[in-house]
Structure formats: structure tokens, C-alpha cells
N, C-alpha and C. Protein backbone atom coordinates (compact mmCIF):
# COMPACT_ATOMS: atom_id res chain seq x y z
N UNK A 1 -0.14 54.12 -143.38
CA UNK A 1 -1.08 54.63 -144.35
C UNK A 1 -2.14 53.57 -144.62
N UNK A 2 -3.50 54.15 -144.93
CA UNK A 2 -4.46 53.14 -144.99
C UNK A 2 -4.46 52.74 -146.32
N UNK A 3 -5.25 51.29 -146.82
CA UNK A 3 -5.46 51.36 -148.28
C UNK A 3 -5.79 52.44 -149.17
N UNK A 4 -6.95 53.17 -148.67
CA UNK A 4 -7.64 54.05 -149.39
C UNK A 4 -6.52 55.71 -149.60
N UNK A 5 -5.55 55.39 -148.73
CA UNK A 5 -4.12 56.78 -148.66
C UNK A 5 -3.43 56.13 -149.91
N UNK A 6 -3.06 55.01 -149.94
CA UNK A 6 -2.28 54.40 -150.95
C UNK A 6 -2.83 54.50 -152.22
N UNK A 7 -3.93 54.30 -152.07
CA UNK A 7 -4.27 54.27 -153.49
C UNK A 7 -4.90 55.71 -153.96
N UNK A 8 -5.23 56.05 -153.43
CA UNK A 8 -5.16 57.98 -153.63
C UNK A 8 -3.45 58.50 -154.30
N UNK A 9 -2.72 57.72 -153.11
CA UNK A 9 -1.49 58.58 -154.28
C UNK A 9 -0.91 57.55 -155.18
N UNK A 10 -1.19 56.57 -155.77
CA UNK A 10 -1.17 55.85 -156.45
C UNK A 10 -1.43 56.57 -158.04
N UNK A 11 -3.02 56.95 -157.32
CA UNK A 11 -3.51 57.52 -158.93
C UNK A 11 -2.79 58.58 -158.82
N UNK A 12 -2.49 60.03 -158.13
CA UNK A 12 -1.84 60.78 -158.26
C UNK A 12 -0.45 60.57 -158.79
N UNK A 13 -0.06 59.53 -158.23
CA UNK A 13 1.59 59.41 -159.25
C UNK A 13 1.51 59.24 -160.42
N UNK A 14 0.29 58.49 -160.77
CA UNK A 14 0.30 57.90 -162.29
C UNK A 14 -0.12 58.96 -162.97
N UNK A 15 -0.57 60.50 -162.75
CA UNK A 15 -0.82 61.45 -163.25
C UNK A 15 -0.34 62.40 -162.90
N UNK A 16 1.05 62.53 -162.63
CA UNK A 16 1.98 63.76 -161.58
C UNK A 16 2.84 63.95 -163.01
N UNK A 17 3.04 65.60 -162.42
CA UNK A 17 4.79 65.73 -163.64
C UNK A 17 5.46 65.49 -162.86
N UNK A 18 6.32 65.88 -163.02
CA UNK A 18 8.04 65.59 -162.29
C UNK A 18 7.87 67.05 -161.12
N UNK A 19 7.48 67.97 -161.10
CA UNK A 19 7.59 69.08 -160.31
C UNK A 19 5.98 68.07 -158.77
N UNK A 20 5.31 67.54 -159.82
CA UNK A 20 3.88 67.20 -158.72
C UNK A 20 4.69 66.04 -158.03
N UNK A 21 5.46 64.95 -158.74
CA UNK A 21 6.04 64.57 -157.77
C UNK A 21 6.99 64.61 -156.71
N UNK A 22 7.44 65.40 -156.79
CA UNK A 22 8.41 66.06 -155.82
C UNK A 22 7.63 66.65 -154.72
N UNK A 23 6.43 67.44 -154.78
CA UNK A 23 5.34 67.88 -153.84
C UNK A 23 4.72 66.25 -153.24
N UNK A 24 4.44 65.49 -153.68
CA UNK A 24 3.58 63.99 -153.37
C UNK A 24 4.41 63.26 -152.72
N UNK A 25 5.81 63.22 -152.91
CA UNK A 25 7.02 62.78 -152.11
C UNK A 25 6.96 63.82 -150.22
N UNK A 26 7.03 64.80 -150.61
CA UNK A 26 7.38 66.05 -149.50
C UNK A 26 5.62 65.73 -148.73
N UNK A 27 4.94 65.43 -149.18
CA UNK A 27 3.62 64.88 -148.48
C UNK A 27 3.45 63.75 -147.75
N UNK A 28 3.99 62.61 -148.30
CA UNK A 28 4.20 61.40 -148.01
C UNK A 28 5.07 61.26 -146.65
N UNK A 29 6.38 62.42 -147.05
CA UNK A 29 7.18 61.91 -145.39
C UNK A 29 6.36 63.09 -144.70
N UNK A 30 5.47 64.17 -144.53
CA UNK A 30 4.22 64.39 -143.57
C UNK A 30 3.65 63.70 -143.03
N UNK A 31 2.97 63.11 -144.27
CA UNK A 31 2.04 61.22 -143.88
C UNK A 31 2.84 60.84 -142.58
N UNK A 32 3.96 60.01 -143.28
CA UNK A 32 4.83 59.54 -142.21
C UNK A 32 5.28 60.33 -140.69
N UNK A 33 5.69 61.36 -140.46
CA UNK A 33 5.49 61.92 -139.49
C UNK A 33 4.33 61.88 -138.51
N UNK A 34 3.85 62.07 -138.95
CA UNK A 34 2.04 62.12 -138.18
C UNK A 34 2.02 60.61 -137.71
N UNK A 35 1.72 59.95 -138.51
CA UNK A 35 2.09 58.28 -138.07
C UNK A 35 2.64 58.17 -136.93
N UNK A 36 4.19 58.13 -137.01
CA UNK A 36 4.74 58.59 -136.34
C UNK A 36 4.57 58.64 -134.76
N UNK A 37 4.20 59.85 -134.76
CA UNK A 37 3.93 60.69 -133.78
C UNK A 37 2.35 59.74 -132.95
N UNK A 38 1.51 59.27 -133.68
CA UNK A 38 0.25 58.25 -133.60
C UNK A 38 1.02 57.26 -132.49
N UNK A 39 1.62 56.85 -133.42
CA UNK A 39 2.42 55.42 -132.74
C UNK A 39 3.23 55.72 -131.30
N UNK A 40 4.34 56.62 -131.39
CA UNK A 40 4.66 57.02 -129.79
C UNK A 40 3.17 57.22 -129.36
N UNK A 41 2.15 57.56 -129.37
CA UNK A 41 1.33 58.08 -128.65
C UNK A 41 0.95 57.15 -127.59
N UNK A 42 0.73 55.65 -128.77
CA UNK A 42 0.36 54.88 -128.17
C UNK A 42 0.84 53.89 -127.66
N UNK A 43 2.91 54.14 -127.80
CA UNK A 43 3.77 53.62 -126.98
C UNK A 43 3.97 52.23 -128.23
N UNK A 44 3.89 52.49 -129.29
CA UNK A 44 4.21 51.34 -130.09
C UNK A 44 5.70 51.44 -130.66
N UNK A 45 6.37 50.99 -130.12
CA UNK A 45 8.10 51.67 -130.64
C UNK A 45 8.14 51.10 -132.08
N UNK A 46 7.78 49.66 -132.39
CA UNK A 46 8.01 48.85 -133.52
C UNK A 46 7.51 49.29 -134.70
N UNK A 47 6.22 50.16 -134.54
CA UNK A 47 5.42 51.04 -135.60
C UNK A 47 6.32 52.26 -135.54
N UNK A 48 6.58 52.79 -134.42
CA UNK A 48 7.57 54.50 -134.41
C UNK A 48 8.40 53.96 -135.17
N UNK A 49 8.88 52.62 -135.13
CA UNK A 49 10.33 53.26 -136.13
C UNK A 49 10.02 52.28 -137.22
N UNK A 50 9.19 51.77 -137.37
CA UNK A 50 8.87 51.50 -138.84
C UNK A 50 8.58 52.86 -139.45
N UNK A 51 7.52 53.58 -139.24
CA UNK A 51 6.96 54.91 -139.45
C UNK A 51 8.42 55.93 -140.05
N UNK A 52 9.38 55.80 -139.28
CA UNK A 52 10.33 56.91 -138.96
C UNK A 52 11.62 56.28 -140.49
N UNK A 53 11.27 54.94 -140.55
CA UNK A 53 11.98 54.43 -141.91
C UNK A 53 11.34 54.79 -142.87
N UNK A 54 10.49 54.67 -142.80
CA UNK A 54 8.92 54.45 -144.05
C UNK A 54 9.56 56.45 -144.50
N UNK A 55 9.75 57.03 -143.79
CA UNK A 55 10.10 58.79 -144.05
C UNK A 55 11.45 59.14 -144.36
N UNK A 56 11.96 58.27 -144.31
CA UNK A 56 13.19 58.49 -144.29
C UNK A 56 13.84 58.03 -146.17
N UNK A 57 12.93 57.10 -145.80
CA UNK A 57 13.06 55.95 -147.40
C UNK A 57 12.51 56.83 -148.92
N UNK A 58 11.14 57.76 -148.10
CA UNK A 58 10.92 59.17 -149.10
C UNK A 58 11.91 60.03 -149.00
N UNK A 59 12.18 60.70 -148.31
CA UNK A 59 13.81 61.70 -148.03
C UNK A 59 14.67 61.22 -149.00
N UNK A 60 15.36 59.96 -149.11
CA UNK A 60 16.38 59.63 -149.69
C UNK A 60 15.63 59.58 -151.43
N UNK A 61 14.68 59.48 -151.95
CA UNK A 61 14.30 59.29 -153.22
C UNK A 61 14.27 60.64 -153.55
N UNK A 62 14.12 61.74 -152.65
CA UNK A 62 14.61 62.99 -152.77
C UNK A 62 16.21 63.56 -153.05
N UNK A 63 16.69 62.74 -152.27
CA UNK A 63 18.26 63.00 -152.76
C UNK A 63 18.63 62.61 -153.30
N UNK A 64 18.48 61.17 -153.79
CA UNK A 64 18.58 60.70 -155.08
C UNK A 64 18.32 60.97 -156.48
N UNK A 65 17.18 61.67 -156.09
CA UNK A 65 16.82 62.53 -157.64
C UNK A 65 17.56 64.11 -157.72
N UNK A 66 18.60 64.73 -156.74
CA UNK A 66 19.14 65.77 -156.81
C UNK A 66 19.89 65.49 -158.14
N UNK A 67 20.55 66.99 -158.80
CA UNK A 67 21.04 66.91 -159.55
C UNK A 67 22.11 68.35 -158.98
N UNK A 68 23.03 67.98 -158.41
CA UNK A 68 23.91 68.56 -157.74
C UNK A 68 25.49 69.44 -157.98
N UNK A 69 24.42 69.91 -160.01
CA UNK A 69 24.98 70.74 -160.84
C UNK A 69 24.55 72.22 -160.68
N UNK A 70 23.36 72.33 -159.67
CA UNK A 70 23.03 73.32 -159.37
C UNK A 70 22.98 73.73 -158.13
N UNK A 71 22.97 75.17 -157.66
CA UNK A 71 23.48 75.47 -156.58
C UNK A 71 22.08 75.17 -155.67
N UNK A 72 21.27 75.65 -156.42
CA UNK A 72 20.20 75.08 -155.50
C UNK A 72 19.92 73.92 -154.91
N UNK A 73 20.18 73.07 -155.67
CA UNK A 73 20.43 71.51 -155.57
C UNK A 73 21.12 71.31 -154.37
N UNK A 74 22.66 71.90 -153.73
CA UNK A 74 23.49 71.67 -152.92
C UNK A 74 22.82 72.21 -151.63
N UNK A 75 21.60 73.29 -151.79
CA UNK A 75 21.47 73.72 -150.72
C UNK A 75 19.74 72.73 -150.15
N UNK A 76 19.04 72.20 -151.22
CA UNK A 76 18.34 70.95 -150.53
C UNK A 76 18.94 70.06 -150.30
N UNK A 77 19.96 69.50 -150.39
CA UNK A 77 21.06 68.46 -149.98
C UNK A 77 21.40 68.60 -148.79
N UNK A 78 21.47 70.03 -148.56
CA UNK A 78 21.87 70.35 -147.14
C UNK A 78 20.97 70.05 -145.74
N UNK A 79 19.49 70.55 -146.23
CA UNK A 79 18.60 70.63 -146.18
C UNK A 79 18.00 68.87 -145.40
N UNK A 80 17.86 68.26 -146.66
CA UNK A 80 17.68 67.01 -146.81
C UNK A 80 18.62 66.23 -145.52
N UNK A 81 19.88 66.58 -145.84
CA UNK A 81 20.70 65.66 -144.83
C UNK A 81 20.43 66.29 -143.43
N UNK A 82 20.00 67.50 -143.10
CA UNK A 82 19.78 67.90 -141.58
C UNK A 82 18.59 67.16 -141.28
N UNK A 83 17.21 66.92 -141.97
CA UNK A 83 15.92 65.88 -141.83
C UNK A 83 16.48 64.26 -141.93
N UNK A 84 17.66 64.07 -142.50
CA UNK A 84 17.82 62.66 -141.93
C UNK A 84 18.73 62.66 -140.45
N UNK A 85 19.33 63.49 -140.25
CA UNK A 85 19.86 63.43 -138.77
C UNK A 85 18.99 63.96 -137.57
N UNK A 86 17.82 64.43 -138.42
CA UNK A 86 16.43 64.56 -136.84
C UNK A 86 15.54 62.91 -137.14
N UNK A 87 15.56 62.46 -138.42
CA UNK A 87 14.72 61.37 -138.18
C UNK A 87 15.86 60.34 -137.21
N UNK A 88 17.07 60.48 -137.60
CA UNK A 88 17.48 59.18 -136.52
C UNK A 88 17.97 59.70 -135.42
N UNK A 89 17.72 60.73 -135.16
CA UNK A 89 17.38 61.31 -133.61
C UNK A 89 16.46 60.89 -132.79
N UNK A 90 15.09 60.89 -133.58
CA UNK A 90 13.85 60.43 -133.93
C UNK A 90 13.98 59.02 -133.31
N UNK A 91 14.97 58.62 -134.19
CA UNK A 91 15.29 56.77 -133.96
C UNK A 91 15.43 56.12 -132.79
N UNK A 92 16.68 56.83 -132.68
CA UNK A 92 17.57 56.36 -131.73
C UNK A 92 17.05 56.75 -130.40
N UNK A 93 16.57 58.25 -129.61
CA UNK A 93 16.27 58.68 -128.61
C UNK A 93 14.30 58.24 -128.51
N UNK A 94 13.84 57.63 -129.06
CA UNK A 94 12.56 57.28 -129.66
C UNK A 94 11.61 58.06 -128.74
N UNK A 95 11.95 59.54 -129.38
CA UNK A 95 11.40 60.48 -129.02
C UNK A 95 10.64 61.45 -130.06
N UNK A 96 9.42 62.33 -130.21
CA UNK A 96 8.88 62.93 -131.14
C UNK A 96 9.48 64.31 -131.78
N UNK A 97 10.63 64.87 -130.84
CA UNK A 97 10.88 66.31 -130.47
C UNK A 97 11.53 66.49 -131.95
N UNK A 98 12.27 66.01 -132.95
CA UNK A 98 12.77 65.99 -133.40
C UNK A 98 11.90 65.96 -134.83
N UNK A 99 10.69 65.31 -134.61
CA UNK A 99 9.90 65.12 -136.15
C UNK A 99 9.04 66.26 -136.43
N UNK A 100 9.14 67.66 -134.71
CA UNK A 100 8.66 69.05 -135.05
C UNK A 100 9.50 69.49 -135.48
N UNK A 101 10.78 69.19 -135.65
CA UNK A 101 11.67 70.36 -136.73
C UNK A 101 11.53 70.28 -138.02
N UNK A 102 11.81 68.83 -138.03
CA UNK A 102 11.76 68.00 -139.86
C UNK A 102 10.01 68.66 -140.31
N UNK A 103 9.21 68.44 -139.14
CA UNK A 103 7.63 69.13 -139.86
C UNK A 103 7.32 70.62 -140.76
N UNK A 104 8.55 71.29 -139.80
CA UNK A 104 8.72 73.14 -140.16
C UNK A 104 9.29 72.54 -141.24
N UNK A 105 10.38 72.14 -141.84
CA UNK A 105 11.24 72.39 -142.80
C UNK A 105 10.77 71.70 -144.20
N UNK A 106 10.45 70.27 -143.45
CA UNK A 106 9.61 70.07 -144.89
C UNK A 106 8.14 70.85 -145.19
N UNK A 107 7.46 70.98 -144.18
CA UNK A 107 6.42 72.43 -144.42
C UNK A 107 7.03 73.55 -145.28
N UNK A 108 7.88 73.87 -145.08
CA UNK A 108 8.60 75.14 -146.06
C UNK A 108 9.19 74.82 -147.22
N UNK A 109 9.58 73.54 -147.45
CA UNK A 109 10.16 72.93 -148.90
C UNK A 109 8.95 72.69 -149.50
N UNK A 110 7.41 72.10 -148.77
CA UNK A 110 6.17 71.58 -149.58
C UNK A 110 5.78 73.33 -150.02
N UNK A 111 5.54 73.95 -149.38
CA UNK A 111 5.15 75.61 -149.60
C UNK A 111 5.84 75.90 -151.28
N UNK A 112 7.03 75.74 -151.18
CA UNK A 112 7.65 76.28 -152.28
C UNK A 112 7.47 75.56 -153.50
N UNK A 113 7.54 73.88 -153.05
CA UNK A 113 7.42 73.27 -153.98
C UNK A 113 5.55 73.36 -155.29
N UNK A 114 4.71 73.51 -154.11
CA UNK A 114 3.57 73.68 -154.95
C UNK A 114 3.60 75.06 -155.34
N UNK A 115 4.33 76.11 -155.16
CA UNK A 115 4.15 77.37 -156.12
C UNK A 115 5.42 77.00 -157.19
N UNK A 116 6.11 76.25 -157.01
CA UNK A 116 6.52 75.89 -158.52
C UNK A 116 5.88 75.19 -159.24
N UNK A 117 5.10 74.23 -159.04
CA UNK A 117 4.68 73.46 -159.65
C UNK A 117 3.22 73.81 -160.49
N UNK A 118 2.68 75.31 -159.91
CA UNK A 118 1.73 75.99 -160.31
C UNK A 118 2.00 76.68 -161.56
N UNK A 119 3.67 77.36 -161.86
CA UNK A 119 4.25 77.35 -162.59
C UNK A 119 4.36 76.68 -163.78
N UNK A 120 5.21 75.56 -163.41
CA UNK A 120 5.21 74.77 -163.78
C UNK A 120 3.85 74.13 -165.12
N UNK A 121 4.30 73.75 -166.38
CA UNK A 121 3.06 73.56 -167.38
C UNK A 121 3.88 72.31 -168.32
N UNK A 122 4.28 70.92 -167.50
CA UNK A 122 4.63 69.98 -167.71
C UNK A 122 3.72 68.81 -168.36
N UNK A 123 4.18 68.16 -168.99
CA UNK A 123 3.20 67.10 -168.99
C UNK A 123 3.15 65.61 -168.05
N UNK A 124 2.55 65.15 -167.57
CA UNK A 124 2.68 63.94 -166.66
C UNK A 124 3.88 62.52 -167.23
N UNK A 125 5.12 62.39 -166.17
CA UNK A 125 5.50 61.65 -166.33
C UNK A 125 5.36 60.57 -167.27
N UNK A 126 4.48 59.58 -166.51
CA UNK A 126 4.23 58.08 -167.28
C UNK A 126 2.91 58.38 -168.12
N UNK A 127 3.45 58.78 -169.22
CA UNK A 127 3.17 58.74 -170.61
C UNK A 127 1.52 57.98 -171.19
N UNK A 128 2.39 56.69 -171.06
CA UNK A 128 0.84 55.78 -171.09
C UNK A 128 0.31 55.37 -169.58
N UNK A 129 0.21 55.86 -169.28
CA UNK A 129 -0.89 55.54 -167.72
C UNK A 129 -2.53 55.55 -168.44
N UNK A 130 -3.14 54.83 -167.34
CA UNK A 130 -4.83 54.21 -167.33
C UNK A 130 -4.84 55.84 -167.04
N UNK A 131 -6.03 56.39 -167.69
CA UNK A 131 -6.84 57.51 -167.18
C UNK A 131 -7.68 57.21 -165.85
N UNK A 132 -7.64 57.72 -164.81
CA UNK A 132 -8.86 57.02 -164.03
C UNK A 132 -9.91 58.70 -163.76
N UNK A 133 -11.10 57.27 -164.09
CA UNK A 133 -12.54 58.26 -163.66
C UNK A 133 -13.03 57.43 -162.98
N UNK A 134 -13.83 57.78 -161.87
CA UNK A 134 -14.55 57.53 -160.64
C UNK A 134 -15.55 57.97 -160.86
N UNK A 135 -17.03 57.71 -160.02
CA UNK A 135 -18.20 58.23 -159.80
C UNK A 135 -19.35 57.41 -159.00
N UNK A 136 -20.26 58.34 -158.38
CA UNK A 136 -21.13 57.51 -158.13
C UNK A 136 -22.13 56.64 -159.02
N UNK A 137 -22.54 55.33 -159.21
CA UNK A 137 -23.77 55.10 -159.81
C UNK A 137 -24.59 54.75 -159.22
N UNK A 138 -26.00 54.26 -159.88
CA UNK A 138 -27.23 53.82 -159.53
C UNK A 138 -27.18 52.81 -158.40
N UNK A 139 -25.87 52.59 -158.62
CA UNK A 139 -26.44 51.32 -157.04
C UNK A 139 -26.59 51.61 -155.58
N UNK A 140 -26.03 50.72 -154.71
CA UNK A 140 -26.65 51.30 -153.35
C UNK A 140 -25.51 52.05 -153.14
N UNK A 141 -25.57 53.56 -153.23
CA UNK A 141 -24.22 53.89 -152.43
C UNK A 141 -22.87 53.68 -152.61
N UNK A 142 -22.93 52.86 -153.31
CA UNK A 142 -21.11 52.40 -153.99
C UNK A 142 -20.31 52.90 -154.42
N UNK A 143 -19.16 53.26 -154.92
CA UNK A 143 -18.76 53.79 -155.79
C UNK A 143 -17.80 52.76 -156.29
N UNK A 144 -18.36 52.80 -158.21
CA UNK A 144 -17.53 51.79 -158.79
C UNK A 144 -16.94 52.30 -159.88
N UNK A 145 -15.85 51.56 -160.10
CA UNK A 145 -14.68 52.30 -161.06
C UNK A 145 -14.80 51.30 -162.39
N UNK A 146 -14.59 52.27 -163.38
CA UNK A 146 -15.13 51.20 -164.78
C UNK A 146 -13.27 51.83 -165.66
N UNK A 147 -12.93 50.78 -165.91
CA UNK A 147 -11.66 50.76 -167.13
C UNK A 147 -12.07 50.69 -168.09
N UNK A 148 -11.94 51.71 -169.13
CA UNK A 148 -12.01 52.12 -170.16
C UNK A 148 -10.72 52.62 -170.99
N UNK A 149 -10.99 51.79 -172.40
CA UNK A 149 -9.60 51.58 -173.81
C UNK A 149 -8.41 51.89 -172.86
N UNK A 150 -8.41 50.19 -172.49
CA UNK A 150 -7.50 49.45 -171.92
C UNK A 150 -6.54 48.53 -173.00
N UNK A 151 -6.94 49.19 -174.13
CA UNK A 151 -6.30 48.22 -175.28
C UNK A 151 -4.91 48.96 -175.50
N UNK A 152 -4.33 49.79 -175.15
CA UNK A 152 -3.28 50.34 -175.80
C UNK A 152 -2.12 50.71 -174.52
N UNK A 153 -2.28 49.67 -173.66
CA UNK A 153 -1.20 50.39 -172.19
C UNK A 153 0.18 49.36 -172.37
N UNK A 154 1.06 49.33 -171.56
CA UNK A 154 1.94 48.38 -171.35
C UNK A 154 2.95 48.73 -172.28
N UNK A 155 3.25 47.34 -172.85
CA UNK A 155 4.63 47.48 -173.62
C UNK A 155 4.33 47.69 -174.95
N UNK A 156 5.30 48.85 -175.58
CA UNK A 156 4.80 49.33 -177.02
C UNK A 156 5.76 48.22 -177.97
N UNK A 157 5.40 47.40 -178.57
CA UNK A 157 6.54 46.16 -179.52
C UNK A 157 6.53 47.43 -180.84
């Protein structure tokens, strides 16, 4: 991911509910896939399976946040654990064939997940987060970011 990917979902996390992050997670191991797939292209194994961790490391913050009191829950678990046995398919045979299945399935978990989250009328996680506004100004072409009532973030004593 480039700087400018990172910090795109950067601000998006700092302004996600709990339903947007779960969609920004299910995006991220996309990100990673594609990568991925970049890197075999160009025969870089050390990036393929950095890439193929880097997706795997989102997957698991997915199962980690299950709550596996619900039935639904047991059946993304299921779900979840069949995309970690194609990523180290992925791994091990350091082959792509495997990151078109995980693509369909998390394609169909991201599908569902943003019509819940449309639903969904949460308020954003982290509470006190920086608002960010962007824009162009007067200068050449730039775009510069101004922090504004920065007096009230951090730790509440």
C-alpha cells in the first residue's frame, strides 16, 4: 500500500462505526490480494508473501472481533477459516489460484457488509478523533490540511 492508501484509511478509521469498520477491514485484505497478485507478476516471492501475511493479519482481526454467541458469527468463522487455508495455499504453493477464491468470498462478505452498514445509524467509534477537512487553496496546486480546536483531544484527566 502506498502512503497516500494508508493514510486515506487512516482518516476513514478515525471516522468509521464499528459496522464501517468491518467493511474497511474486508477492503484492506482486497488491497492485499491485488498486491499480491502485482508481486507474483513480477516474480517477487518476498513481497508475495509479505503481501499474503499483510491479508491474513486483517482476516484474523476479523476473527478476533467474532462474537461466537451467535449463529451467524459461527458461520463467518467458518467462512473466515476457509480464506486462511487459501491464503496459505497461497503461501506455501506460491501460487495466485487460490487468492481468486478468497476474492469471490470476501467480495460477497464486503457486498453484505456495506448494506448493513447503510442500515446501520451508529455513531463513530473513537469518540474524540481530529475532524479532518481538506481542500484546495490559493497556492500553486497544493493541497494543504489546516488542524483546527486541537485543544480538547487525547487524554480526558
Amino acid at each position: 500500500m502506498s502512503k497516500t492508501e494508508i493514510k486515506d484509511y487512516s482518516t476513514r478509521i478515525a471516522q468509521a462505526s464499528s459496522g464501517e469498520l468491518v467493511v474497511i477491514t474486508h477492503q484492506i485484505i482486497l488491497d492485499c490480494i491485488n498486491e499480491a497478485r502485482y508481486e507474483k507478476e513480477q516474480d517477487n516471492k518476498v513481497a508475495f508473501i509479505k503481501k499474503i501475511k499483510k491479508g491474513q493479519k486483517a482476516l484474523r482481526s476479523l476473527t478476533d472481533s467474532l462474537n461466537v454467541e451467535y449463529n451467524i458469527s459461527k458461520e463467518l468463522m467458518a467462512l473466515y477459516i476457509y480464506v486462511n487455508k487459501e491464503f496459505v495455499e497461497a503461501y506455501v504453493k506460491y501460487t495466485v489460484q487460490p487468492l481468486i477464491s478468497i476474492e469471490k468470498v470476501i467480495n460477497n462478505l464486503l457486498v453484505g457488509w456495506e448494506k448493513a452498514c447503510k442500515a446501520e445509524k451508529s455513531e463513530p467509534l473513537v469518540d474524540n478523533a481530529q475532524q479532518v477537512y481538506a481542500g484546495l487553496t490559493y497556492g500553486k496546486g497544493t493541497l494543504n490540511e489546516t488542524i483546527m480546536d486541537n485543544d480538547n483531544r487525547g487524554f480526558r484527566a
